[in-house]
N, C-alpha and C. Protein backbone atom coordinates (compact mmCIF):
# COMPACT_ATOMS: atom_id res chain seq x y z
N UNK A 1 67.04 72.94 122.67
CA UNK A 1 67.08 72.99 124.13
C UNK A 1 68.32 73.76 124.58
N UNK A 2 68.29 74.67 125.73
CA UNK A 2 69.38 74.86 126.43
C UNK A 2 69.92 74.11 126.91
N UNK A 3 71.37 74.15 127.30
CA UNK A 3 71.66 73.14 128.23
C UNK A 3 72.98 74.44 129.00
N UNK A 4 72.76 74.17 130.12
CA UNK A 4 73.71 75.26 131.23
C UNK A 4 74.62 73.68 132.22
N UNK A 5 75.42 74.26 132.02
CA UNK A 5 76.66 73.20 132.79
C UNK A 5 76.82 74.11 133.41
N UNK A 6 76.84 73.73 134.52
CA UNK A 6 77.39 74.09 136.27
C UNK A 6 78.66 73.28 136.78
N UNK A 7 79.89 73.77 136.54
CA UNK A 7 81.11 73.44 137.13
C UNK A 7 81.60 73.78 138.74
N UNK A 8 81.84 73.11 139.44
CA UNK A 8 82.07 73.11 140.71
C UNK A 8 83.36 72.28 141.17
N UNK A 9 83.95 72.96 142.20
CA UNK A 9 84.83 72.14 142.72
C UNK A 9 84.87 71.36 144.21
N UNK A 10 85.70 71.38 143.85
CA UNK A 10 85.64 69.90 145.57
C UNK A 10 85.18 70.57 147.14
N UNK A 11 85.57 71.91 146.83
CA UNK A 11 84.54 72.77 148.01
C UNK A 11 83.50 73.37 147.49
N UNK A 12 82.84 72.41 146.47
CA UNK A 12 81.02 73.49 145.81
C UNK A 12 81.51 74.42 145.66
N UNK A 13 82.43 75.53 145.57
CA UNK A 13 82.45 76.52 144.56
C UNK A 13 82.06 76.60 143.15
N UNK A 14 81.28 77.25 142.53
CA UNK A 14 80.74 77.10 141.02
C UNK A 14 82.63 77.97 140.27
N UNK A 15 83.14 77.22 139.24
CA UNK A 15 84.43 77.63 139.11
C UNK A 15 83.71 77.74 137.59
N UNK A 16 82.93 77.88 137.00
CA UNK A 16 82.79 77.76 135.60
C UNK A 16 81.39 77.39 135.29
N UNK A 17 81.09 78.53 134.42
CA UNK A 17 79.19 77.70 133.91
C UNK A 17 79.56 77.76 132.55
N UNK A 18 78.65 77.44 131.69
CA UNK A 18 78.39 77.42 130.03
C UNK A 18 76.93 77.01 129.76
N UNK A 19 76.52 77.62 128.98
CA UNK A 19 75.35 78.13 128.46
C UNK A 19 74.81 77.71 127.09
N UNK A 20 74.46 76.52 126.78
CA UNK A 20 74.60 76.78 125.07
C UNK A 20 73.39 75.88 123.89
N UNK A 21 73.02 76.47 123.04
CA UNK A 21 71.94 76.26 122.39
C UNK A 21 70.32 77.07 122.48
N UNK A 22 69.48 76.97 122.25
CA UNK A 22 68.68 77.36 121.57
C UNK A 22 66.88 76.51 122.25
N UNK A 23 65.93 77.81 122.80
CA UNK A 23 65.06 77.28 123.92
C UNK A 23 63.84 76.65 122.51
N UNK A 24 63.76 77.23 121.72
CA UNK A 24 62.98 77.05 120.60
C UNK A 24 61.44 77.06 121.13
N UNK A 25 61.47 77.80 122.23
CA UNK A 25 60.43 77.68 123.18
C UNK A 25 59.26 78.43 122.34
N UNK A 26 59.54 79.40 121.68
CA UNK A 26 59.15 80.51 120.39
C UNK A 26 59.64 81.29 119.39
N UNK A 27 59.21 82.02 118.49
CA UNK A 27 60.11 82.54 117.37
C UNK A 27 61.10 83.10 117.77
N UNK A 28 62.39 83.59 117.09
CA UNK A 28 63.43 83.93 117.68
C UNK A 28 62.65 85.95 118.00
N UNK A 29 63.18 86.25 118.70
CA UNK A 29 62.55 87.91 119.18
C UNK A 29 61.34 87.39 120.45
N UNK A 30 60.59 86.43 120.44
CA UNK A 30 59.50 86.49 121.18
C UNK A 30 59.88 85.03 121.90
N UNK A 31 60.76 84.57 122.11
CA UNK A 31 61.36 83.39 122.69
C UNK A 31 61.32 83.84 124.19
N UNK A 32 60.46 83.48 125.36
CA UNK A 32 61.03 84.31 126.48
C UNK A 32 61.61 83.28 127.26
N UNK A 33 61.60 82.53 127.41
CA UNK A 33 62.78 81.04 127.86
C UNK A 33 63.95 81.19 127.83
N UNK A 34 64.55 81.70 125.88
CA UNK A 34 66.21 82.24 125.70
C UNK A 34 66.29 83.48 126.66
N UNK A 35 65.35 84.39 126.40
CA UNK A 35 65.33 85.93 126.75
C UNK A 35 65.63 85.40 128.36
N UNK A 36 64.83 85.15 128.95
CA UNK A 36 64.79 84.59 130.32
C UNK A 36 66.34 84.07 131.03
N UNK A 37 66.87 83.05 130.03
CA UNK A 37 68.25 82.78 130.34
C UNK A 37 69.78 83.51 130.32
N UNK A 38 69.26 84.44 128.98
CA UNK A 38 69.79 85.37 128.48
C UNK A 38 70.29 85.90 129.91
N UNK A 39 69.26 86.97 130.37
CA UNK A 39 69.46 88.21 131.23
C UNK A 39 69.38 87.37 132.53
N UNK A 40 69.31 86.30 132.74
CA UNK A 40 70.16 85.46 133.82
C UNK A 40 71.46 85.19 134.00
N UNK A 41 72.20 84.46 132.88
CA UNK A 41 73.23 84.51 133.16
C UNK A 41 74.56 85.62 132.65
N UNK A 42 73.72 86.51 131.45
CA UNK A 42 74.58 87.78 130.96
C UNK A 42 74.73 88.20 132.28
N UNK A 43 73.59 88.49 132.88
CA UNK A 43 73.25 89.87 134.14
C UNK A 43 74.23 89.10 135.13
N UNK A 44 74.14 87.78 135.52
CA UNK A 44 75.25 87.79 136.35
C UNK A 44 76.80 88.06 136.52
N UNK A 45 77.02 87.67 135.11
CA UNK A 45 78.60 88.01 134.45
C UNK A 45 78.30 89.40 134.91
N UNK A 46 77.41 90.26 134.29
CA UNK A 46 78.06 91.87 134.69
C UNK A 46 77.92 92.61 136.29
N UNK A 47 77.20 91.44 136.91
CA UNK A 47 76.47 91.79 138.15
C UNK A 47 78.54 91.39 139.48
N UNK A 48 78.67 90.76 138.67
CA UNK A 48 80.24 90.12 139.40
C UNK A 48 81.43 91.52 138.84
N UNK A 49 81.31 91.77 137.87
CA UNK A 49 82.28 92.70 137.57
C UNK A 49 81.68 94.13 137.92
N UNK A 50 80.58 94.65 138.08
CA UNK A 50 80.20 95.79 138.49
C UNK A 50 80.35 95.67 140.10
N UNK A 51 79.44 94.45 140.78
CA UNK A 51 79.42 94.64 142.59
C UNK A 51 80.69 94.44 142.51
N UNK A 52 81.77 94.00 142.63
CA UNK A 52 83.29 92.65 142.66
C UNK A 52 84.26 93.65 142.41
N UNK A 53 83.91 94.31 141.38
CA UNK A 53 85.12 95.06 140.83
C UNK A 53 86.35 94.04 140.06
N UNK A 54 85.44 92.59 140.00
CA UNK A 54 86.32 91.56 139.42
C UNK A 54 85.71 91.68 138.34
N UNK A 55 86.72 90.72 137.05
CA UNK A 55 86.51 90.42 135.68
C UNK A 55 86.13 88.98 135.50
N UNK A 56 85.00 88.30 135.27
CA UNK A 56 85.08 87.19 134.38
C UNK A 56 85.32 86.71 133.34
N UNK A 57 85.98 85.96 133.12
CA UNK A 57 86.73 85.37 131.78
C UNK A 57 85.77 84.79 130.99
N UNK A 58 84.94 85.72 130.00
CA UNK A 58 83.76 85.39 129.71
C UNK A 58 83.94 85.37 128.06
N UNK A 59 82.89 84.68 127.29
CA UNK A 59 83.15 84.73 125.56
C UNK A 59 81.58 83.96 125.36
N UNK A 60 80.97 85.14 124.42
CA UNK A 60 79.40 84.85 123.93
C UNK A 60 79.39 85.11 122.90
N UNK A 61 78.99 84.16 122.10
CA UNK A 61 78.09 84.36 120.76
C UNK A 61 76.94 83.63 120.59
N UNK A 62 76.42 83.91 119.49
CA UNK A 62 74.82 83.40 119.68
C UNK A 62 74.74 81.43 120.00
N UNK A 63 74.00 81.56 120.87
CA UNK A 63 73.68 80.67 121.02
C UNK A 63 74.99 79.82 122.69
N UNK A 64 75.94 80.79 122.71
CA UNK A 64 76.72 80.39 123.73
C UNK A 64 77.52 81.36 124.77
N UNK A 65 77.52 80.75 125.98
CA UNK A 65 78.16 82.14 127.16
C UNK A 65 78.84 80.99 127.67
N UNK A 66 80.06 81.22 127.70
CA UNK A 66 81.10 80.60 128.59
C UNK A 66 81.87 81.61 129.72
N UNK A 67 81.24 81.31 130.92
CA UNK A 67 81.81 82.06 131.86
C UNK A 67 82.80 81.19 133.06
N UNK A 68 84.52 82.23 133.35
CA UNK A 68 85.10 81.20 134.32
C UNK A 68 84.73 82.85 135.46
N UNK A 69 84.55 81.73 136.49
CA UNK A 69 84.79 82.81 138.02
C UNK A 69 85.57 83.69 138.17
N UNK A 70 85.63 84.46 138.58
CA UNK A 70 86.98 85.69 138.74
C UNK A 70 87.66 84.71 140.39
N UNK A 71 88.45 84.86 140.45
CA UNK A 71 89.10 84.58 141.76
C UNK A 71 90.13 85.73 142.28
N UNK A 72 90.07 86.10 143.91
CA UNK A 72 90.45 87.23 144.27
C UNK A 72 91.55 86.68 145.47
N UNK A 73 92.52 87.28 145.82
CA UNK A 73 93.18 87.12 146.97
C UNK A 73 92.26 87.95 148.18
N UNK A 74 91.41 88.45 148.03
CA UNK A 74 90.46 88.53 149.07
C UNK A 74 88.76 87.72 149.05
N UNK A 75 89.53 87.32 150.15
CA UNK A 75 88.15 86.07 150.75
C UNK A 75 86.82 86.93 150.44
N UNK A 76 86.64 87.94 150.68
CA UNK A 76 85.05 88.63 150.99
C UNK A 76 84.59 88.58 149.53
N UNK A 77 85.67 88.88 148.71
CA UNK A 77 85.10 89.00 147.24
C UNK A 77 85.08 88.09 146.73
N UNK A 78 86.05 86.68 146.90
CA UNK A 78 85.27 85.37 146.43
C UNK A 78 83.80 84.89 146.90
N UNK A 79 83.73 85.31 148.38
CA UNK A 79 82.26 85.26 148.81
C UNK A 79 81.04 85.69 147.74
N UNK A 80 81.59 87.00 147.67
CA UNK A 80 80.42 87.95 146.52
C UNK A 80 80.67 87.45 145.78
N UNK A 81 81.21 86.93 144.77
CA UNK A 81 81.39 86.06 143.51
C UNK A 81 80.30 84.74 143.63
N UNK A 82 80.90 84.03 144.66
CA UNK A 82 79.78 82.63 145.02
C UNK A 82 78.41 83.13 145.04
N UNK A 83 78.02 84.58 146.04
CA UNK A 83 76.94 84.49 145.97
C UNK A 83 76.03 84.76 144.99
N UNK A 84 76.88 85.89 143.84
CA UNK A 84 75.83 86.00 142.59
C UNK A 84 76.04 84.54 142.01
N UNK A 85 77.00 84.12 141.72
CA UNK A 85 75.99 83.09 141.35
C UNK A 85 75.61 81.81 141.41
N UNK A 86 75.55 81.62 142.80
CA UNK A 86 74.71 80.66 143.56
C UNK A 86 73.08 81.36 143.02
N UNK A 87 72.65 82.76 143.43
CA UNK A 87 71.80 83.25 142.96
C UNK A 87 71.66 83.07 141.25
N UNK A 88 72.41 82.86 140.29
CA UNK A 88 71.82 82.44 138.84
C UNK A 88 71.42 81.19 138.78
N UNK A 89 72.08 80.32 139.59
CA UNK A 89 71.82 79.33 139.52
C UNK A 89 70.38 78.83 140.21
N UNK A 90 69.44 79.58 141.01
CA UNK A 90 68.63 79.55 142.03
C UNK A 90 67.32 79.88 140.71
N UNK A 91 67.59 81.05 139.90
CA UNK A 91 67.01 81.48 138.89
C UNK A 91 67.15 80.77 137.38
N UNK A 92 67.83 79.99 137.33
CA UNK A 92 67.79 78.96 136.32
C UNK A 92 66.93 77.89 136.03
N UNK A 93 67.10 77.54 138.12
CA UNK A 93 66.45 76.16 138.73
C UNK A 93 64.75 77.02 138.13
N UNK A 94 64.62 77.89 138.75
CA UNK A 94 63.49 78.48 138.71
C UNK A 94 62.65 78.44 137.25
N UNK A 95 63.48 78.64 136.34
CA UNK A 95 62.65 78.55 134.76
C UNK A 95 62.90 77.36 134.27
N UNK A 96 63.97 76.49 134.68
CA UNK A 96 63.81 75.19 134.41
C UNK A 96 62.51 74.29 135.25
N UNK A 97 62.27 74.64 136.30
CA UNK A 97 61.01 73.88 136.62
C UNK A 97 59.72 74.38 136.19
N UNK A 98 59.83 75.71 135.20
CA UNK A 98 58.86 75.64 134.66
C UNK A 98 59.10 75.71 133.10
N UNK A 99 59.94 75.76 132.71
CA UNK A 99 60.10 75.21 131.30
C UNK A 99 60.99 74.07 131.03
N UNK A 100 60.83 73.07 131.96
CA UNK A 100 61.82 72.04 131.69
C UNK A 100 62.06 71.44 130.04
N UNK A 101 61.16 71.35 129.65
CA UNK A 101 61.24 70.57 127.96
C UNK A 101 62.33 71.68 127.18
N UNK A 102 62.36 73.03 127.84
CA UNK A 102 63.74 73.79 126.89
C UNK A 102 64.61 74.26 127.66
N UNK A 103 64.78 73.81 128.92
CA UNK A 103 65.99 73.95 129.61
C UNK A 103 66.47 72.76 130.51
N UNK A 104 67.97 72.55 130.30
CA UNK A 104 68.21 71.38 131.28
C UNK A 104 69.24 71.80 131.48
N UNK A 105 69.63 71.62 133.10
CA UNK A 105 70.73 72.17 134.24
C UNK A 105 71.54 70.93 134.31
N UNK A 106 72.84 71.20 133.85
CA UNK A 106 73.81 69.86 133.86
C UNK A 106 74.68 70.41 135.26
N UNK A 107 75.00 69.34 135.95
CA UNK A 107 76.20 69.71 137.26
C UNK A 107 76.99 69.03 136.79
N UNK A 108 78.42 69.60 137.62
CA UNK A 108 79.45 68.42 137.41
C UNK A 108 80.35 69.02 138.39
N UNK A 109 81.23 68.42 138.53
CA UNK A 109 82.52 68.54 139.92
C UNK A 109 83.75 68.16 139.49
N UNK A 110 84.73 69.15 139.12
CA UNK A 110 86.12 69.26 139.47
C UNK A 110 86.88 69.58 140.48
N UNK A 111 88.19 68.45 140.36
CA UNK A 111 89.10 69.00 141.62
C UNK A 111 89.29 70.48 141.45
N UNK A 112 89.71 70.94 142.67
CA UNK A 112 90.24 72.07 142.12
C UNK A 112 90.23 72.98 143.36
């Protein structure tokens, strides 16, 4: 099963996701559940540093993506940050309600 942790802080900002394990949904190459999560949350990491012009503090290997938020001294670009990925998270919800048995969306809330 996947499991994606959603880190947030005391103003719902997402400050941190992680990504990790294995959809076993199908053989590895024809898995489209991983594939699916894959280019969800890769694409957002690069979707923040290409629109943003920010860097996420990111580290993947198989089977795991640990991404922290970029944070900016400009407000507009923490905005664009929240909104991609408020949007991964919208698209997560999305293949988890239809592949729930290999994906499960963990939340959690830090100060911060």
């Amino acid at each position: 099963m996947i499991k994606v942790t959603i880190v947030r802080d005391d103003r719902k900002a997402i400050i941190r996701f992680t990504v990790s394990g294995h959809a076993f949904y199908d053989d590895p190459g024809k898995d489209i559940v991983c594939a699916g999560v894959s280019a969800v949350t890769v694409g957002a990491v690069n979707a923040i540093e290409k629109l943003t012009g920010l860097e996420p503090d990111a580290f993947s290997k198989s089977g795991l993506l640990e991404a922290k938020a970029p944070r900016s001294e400009d407000p507009a670009k923490d905005a664009q940050v929240q909104l991609l990925l408020e949007g991964m998270v919208v698209a997560l919800e999305s293949i988890a309600d239809s592949y729930g048995k290999h994906v499960k969306i963990i939340l959690k809330q830090e100060g911060g």
